[in-house]
N, C-alpha and C. Protein backbone atom coordinates (compact mmCIF):
# COMPACT_ATOMS: atom_id res chain seq x y z
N UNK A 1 -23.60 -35.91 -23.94
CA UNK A 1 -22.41 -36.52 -23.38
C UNK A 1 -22.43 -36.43 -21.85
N UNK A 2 -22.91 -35.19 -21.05
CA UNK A 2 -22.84 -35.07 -19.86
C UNK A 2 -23.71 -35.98 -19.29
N UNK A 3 -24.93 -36.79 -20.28
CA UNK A 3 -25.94 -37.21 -19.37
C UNK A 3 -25.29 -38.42 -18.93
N UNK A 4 -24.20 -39.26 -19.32
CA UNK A 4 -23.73 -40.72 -18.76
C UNK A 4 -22.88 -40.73 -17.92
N UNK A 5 -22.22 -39.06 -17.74
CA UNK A 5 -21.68 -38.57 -16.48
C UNK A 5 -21.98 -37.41 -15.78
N UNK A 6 -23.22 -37.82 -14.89
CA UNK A 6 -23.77 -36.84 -14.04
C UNK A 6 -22.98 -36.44 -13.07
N UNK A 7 -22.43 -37.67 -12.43
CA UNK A 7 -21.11 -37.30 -11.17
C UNK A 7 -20.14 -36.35 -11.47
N UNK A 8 -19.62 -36.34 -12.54
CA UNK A 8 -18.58 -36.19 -13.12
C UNK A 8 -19.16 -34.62 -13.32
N UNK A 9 -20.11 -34.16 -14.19
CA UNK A 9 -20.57 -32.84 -14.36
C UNK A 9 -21.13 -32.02 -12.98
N UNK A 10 -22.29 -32.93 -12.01
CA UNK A 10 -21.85 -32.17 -10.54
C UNK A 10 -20.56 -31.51 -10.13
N UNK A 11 -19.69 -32.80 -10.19
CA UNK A 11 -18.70 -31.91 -9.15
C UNK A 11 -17.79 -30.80 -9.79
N UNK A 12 -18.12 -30.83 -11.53
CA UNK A 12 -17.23 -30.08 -12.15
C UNK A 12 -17.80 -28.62 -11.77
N UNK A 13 -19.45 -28.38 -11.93
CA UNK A 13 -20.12 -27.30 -11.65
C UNK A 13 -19.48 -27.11 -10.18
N UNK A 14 -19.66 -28.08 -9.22
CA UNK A 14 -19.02 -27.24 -7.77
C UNK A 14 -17.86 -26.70 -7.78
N UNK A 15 -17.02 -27.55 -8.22
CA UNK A 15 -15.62 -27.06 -8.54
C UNK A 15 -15.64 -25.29 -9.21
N UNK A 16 -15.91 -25.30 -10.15
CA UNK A 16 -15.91 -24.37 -11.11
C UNK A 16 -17.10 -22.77 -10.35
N UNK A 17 -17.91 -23.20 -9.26
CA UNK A 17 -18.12 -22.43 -8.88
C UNK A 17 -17.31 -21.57 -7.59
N UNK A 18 -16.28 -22.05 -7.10
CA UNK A 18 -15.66 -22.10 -6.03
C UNK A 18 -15.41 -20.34 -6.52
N UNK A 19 -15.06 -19.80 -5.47
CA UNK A 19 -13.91 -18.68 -5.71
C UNK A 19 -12.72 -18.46 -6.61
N UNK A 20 -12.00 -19.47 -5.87
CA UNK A 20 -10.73 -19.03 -6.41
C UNK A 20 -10.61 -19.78 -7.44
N UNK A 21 -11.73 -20.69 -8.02
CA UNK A 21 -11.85 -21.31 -9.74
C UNK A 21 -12.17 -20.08 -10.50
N UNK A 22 -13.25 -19.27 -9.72
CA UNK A 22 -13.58 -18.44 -10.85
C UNK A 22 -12.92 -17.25 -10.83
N UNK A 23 -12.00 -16.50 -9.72
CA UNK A 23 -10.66 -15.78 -9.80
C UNK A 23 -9.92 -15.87 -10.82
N UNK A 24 -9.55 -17.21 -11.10
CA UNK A 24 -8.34 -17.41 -11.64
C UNK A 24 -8.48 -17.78 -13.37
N UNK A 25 -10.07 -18.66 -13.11
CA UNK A 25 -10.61 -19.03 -14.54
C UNK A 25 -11.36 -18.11 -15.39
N UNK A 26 -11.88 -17.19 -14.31
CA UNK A 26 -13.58 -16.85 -14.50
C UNK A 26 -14.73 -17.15 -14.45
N UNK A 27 -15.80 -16.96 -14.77
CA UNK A 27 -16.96 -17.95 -14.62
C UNK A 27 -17.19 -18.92 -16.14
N UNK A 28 -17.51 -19.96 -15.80
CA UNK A 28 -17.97 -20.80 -16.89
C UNK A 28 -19.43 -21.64 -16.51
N UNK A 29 -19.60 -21.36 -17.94
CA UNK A 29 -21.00 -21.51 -18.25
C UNK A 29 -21.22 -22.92 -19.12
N UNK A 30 -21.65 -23.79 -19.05
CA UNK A 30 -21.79 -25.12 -19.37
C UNK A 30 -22.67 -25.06 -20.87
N UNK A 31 -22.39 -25.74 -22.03
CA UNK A 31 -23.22 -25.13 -23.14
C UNK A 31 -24.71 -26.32 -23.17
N UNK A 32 -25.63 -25.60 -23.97
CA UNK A 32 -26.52 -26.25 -24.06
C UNK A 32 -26.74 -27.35 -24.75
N UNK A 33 -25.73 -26.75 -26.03
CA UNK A 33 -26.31 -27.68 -27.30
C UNK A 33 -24.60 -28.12 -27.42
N UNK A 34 -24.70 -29.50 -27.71
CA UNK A 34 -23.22 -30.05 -28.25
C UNK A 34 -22.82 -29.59 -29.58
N UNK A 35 -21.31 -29.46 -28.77
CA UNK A 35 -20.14 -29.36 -30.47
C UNK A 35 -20.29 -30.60 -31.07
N UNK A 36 -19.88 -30.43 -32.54
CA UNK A 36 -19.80 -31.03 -33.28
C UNK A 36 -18.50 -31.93 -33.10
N UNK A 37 -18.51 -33.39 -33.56
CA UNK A 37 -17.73 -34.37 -33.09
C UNK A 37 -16.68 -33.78 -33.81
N UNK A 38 -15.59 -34.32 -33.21
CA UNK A 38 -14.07 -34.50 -33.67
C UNK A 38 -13.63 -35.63 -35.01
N UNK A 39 -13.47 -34.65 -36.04
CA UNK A 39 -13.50 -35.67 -36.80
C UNK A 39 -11.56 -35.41 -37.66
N UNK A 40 -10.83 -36.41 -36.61
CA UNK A 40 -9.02 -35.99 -37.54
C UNK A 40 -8.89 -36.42 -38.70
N UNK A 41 -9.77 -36.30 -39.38
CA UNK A 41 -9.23 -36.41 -41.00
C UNK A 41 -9.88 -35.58 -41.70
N UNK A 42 -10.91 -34.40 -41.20
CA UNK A 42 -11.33 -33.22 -41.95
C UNK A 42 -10.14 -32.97 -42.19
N UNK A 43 -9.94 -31.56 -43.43
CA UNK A 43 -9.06 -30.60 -43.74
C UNK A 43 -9.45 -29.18 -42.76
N UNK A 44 -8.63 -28.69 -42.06
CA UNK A 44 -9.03 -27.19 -41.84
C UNK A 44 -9.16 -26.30 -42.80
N UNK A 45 -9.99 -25.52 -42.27
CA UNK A 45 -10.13 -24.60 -43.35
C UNK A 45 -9.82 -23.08 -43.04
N UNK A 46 -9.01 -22.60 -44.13
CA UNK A 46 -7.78 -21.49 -44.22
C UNK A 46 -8.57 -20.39 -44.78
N UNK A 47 -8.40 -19.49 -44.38
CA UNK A 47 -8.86 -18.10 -44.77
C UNK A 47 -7.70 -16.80 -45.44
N UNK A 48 -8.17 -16.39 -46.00
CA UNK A 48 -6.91 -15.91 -47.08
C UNK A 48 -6.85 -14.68 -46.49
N UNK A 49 -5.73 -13.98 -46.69
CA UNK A 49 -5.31 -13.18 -45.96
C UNK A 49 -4.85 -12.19 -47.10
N UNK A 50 -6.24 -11.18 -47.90
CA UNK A 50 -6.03 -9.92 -48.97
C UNK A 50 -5.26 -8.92 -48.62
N UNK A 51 -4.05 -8.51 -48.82
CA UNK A 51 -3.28 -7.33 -48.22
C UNK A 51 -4.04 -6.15 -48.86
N UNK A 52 -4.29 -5.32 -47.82
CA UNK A 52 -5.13 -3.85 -48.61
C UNK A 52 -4.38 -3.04 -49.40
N UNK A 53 -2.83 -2.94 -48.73
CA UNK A 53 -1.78 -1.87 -49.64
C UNK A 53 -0.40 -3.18 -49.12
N UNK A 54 0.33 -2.33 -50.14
CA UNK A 54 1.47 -3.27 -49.78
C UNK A 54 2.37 -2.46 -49.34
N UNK A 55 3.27 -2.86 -48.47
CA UNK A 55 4.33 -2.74 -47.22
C UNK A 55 5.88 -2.67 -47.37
N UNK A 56 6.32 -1.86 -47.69
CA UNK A 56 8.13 -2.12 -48.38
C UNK A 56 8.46 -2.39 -47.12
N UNK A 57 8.46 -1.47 -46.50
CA UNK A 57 9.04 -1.36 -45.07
C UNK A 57 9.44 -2.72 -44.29
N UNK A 58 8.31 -3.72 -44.72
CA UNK A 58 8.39 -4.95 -43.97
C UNK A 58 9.86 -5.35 -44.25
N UNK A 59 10.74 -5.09 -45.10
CA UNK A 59 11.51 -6.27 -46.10
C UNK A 59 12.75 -5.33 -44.99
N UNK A 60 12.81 -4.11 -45.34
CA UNK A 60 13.62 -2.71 -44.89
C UNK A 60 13.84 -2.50 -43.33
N UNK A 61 15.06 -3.23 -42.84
CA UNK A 61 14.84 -3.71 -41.20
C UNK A 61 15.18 -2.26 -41.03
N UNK A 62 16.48 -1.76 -41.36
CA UNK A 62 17.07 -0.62 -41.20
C UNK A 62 16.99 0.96 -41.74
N UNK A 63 15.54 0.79 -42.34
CA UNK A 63 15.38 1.73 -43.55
C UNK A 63 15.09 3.07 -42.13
N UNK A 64 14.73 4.25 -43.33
CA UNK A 64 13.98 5.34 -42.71
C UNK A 64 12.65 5.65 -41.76
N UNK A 65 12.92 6.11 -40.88
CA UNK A 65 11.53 6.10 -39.76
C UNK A 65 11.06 7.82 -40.47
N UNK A 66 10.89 8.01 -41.33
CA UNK A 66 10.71 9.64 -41.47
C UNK A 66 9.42 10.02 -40.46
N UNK A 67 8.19 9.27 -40.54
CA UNK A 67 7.03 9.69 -39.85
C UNK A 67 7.17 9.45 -38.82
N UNK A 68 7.84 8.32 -38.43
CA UNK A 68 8.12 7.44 -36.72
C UNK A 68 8.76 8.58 -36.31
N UNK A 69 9.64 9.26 -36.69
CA UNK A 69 10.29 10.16 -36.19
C UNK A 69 9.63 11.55 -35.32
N UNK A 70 8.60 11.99 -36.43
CA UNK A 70 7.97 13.18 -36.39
C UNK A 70 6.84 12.74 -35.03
N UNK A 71 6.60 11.80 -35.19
CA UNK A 71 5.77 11.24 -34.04
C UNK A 71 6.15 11.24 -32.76
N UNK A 72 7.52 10.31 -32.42
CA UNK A 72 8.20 10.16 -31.42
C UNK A 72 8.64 11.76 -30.85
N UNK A 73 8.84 12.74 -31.42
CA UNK A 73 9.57 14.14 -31.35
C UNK A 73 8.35 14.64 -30.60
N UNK A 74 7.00 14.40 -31.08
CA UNK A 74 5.84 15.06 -30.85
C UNK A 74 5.55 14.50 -29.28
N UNK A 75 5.63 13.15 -29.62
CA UNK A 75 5.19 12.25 -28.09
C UNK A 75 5.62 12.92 -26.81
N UNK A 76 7.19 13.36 -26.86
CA UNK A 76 7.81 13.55 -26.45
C UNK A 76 8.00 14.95 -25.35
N UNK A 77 7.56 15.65 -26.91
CA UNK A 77 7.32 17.22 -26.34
C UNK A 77 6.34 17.01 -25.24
N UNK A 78 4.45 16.28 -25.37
CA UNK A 78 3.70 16.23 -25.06
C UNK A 78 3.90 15.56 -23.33
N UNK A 79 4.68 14.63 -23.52
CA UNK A 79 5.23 14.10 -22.30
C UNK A 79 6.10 15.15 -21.43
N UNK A 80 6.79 15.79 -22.22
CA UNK A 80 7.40 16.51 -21.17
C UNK A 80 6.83 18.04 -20.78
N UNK A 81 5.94 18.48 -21.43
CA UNK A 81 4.88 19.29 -21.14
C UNK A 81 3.80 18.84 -19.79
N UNK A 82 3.38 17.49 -19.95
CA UNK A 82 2.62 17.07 -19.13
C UNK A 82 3.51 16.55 -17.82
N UNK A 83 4.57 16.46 -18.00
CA UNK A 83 5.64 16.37 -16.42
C UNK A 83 6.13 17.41 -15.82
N UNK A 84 6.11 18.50 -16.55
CA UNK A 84 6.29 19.74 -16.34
C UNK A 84 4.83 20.32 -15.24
N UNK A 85 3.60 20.03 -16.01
CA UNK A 85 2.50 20.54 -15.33
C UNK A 85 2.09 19.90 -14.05
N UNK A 86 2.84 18.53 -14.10
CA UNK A 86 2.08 17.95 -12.59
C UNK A 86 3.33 17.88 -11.74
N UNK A 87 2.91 18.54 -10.14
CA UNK A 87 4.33 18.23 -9.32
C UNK A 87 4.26 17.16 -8.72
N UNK A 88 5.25 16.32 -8.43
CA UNK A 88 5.51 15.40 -7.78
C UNK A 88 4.98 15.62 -6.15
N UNK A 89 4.22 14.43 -5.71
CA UNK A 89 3.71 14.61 -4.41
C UNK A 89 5.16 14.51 -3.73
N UNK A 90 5.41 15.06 -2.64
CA UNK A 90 6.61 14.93 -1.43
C UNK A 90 6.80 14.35 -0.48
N UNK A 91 7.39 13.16 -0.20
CA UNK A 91 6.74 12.09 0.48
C UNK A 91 7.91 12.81 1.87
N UNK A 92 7.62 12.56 3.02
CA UNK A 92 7.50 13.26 4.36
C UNK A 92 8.17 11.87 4.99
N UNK A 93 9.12 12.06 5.42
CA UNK A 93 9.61 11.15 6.35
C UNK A 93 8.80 11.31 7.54
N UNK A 94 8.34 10.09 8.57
CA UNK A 94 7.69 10.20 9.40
C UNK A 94 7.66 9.18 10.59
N UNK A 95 8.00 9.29 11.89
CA UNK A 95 7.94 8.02 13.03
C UNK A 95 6.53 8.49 14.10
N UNK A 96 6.46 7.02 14.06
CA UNK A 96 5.53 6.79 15.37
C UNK A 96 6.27 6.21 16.47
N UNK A 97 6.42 6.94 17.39
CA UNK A 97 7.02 6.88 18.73
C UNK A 97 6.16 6.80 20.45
N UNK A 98 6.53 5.75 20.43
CA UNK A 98 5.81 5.34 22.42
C UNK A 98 6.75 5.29 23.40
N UNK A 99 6.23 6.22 24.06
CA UNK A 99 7.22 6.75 25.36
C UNK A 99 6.42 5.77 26.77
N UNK A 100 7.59 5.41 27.60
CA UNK A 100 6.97 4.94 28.79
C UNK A 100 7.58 5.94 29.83
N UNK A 101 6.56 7.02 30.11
CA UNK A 101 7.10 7.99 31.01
C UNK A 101 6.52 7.49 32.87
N UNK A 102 8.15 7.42 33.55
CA UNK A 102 7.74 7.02 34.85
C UNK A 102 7.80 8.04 35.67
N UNK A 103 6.88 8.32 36.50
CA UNK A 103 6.57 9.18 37.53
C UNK A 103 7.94 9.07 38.93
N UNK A 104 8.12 10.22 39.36
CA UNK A 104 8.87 10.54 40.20
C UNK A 104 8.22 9.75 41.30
N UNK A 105 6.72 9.71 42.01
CA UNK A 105 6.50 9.03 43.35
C UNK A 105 5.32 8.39 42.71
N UNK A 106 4.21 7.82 43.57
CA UNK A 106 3.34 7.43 43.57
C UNK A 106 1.99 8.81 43.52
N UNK A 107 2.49 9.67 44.23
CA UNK A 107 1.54 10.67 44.28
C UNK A 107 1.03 11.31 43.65
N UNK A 108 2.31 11.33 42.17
CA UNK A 108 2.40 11.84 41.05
C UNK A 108 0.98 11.47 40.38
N UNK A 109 0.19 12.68 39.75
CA UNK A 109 -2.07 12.92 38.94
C UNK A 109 -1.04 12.53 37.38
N UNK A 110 -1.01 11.27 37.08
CA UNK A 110 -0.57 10.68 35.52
C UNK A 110 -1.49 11.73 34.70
N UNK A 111 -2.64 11.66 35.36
CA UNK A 111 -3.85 12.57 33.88
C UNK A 111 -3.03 14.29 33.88
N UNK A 112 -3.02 14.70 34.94
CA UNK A 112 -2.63 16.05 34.88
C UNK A 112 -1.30 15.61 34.44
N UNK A 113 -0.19 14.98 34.30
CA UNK A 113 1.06 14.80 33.82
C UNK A 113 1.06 14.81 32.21
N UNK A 114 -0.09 13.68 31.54
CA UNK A 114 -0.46 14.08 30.42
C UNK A 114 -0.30 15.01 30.10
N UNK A 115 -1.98 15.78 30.32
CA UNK A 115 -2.08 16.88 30.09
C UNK A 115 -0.97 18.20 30.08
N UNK A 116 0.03 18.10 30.73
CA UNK A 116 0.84 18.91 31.23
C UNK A 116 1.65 18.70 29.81
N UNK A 117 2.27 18.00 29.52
CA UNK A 117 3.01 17.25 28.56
C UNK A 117 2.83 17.89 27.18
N UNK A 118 1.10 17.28 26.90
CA UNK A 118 0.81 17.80 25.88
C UNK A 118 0.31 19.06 25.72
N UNK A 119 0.10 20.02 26.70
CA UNK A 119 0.04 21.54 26.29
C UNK A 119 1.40 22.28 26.21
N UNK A 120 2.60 21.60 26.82
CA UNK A 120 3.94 22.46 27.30
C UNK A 120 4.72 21.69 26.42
N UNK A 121 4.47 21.13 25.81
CA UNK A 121 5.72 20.69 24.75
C UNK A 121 4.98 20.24 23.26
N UNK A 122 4.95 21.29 22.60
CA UNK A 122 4.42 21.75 21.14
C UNK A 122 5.67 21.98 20.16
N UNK A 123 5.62 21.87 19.25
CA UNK A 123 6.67 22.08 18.19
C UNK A 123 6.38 21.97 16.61
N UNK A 124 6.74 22.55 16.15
CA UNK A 124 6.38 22.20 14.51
C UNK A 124 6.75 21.15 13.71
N UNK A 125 5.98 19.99 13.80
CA UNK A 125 6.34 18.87 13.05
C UNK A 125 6.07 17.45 13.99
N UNK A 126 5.66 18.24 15.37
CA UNK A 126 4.90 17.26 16.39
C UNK A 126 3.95 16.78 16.71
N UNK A 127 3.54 15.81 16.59
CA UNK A 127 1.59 15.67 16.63
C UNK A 127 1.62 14.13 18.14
N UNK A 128 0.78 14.86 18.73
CA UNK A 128 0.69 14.00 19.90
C UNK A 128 -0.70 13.04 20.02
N UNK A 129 -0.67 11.73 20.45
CA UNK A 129 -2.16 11.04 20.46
C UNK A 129 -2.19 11.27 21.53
N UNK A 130 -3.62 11.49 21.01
CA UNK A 130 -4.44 12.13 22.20
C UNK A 130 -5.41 11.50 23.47
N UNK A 131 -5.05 9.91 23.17
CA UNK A 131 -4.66 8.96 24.18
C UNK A 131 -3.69 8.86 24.86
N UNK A 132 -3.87 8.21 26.32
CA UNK A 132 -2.65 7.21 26.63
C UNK A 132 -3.11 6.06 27.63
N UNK A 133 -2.07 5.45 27.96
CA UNK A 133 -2.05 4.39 28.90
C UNK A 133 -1.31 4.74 30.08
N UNK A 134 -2.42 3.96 31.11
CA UNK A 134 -1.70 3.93 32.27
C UNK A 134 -1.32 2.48 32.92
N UNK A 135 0.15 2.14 32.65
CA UNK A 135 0.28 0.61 33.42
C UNK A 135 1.19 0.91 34.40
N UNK A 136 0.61 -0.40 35.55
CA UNK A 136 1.02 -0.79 36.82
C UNK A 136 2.37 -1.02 36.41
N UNK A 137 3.55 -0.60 37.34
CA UNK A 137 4.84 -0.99 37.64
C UNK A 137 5.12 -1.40 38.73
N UNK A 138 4.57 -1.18 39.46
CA UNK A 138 4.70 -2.07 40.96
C UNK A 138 4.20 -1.58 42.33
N UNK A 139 3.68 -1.80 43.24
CA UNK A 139 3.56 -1.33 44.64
C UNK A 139 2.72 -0.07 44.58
N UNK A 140 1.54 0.13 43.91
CA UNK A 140 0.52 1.47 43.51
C UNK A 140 1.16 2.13 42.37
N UNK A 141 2.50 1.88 42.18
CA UNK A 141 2.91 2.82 41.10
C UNK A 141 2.91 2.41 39.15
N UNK A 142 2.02 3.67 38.96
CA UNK A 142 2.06 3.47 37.39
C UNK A 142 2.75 4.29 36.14
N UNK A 143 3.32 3.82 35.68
CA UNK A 143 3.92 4.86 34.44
C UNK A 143 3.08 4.97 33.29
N UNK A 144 3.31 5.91 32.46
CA UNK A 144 2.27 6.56 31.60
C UNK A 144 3.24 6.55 30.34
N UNK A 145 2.00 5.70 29.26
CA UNK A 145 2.35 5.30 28.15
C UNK A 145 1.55 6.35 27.01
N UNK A 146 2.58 7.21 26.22
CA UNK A 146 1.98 8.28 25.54
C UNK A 146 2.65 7.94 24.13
N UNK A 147 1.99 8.49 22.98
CA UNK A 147 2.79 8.56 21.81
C UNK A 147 1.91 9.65 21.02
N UNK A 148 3.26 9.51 20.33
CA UNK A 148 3.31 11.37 19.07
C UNK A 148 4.19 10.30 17.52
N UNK A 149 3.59 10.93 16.58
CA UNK A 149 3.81 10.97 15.31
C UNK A 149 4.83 12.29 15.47
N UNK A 150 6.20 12.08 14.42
CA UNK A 150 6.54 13.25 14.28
C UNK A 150 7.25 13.37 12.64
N UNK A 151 7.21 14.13 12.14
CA UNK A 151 8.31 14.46 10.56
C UNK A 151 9.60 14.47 11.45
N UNK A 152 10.48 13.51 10.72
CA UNK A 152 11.94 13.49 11.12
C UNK A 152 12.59 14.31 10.73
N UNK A 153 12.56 15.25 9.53
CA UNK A 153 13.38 16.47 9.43
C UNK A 153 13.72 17.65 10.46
N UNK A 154 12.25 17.57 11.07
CA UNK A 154 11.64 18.76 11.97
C UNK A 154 11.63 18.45 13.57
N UNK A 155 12.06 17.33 13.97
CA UNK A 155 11.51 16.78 15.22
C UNK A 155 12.86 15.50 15.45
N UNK A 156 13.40 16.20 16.76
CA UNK A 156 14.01 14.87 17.24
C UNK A 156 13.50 14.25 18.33
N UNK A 157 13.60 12.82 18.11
CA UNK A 157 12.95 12.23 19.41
C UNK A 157 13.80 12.50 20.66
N UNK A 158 14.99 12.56 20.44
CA UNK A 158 15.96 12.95 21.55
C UNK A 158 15.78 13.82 22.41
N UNK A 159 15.12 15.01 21.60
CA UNK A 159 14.92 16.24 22.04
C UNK A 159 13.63 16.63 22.52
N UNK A 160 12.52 15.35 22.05
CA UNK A 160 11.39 15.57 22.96
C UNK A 160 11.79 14.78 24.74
N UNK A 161 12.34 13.97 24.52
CA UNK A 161 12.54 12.67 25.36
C UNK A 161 12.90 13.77 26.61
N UNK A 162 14.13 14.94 26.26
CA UNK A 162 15.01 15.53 27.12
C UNK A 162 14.04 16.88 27.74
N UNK A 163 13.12 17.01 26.74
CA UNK A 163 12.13 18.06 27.04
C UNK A 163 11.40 17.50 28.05
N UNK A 164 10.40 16.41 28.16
CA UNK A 164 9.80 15.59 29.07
C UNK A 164 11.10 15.43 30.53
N UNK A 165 11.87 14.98 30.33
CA UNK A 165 12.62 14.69 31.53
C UNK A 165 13.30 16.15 32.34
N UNK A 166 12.74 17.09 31.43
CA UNK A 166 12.98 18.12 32.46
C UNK A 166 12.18 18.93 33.10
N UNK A 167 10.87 17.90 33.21
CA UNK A 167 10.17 18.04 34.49
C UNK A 167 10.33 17.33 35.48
N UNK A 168 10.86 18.12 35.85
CA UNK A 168 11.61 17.15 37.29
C UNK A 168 10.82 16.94 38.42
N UNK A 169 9.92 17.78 38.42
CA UNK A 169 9.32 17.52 39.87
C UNK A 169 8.42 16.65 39.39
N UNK A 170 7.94 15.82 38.25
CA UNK A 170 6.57 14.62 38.24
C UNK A 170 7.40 13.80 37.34
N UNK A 171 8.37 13.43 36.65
CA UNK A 171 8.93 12.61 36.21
C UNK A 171 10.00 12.55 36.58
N UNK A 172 10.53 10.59 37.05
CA UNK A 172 11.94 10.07 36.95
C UNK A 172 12.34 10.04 35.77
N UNK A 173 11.99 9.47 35.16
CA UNK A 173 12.84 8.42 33.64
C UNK A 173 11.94 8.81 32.39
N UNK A 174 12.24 8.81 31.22
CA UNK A 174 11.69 8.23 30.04
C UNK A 174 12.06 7.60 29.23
N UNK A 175 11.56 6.46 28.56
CA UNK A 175 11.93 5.21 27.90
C UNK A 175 11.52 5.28 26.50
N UNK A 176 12.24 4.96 25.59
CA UNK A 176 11.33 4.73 24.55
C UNK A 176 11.14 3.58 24.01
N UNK A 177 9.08 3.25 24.34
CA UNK A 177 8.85 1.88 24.17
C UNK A 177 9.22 1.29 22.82
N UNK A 178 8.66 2.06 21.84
CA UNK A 178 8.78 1.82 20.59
C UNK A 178 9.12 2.76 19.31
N UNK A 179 9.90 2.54 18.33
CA UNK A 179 9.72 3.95 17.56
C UNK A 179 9.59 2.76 16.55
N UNK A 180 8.64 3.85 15.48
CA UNK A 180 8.33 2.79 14.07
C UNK A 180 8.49 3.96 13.07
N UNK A 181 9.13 3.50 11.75
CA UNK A 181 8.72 4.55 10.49
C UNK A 181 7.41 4.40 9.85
N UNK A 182 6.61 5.60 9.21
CA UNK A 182 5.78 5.71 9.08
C UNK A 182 5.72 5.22 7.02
């Protein structure tokens, strides 16, 4: 049958090899040997269906679960034995926070300001990257772009922000560029 439509079977093979044909279809494989014609006036043919034991229950919408019972009781225990043994992981509230800290003058060593930053203001639940940026604000002067991960239970940003700004002699201002939940 395919041989009087070659066009027709090309593009089906391209088609059918595509990705998202065979994602969605799977792969198909073209057969060798032809099915047998369609013929609508055969009879189908029925296969009998020997019951091995017979089934009251089927008839009995509302009857007794006696074994369903003993089962379900068992399932049960087993389930709650096995929820018992595993703890629930603890999921950690958490922000990523970018500070734009601006320097008091121009004179102000941004690297030693870093550095200063991140050895003198430690806390439990604070984690600082251990990068930063330095961008131009105007006329030689640059402010210093730092960020810390912190657990929000343990860590206010408020309270780092106020920690930083009370170095007074190398910082004016601190901003916060961005805060994101984790």
């Amino acid at each position: 049958m395919r041989a009087g439509l070659k066009n027709l079977t090309a593009w089906f093979q391209r088609i059918s090899a595509l990705p998202q044909f065979v994602k969605c279809f799977g792969t198909i494989k073209l057969v060798s040997k032809a099915f047998k014609a369609f013929d609508p006036n055969a009879k189908p043919e029925v296969e009998e269906v020997v019951p091995t034991k017979k089934d009251d229950d089927m008839d009995d919408l509302f009857g007794d679960d006696d074994g369903d019972a003993e089962a379900a009781a068992a399932a049960a225990k087993a389930a709650k034995e096995q929820a018992a043994g595993k703890k629930k992981k603890e999921v950690i509230a958490m922000s990523l926070v970018m500070l734009e800290v601006k320097p008091l003058d121009d004179t102000t060593n941004l690297d030693d300001l870093a550095k200063k930053i991140f050895s003198e203001i430690i806390q439990d639940g604070l984690f600082w990257k251990t990068e930063y940026k330095k961008d131009p604000v105007a006329f030689g002067i640059f402010k210093l772009i730092i960020g810390f991960s912190c657990e929000d239970e343990k860590v206010s940003v408020d309270d780092i922000v106020e920690k930083i700004e009370a170095l007074e002699e190398f910082v004016q201002s601190v901003e916060i560029a961005s805060f994101n939940k984790i």
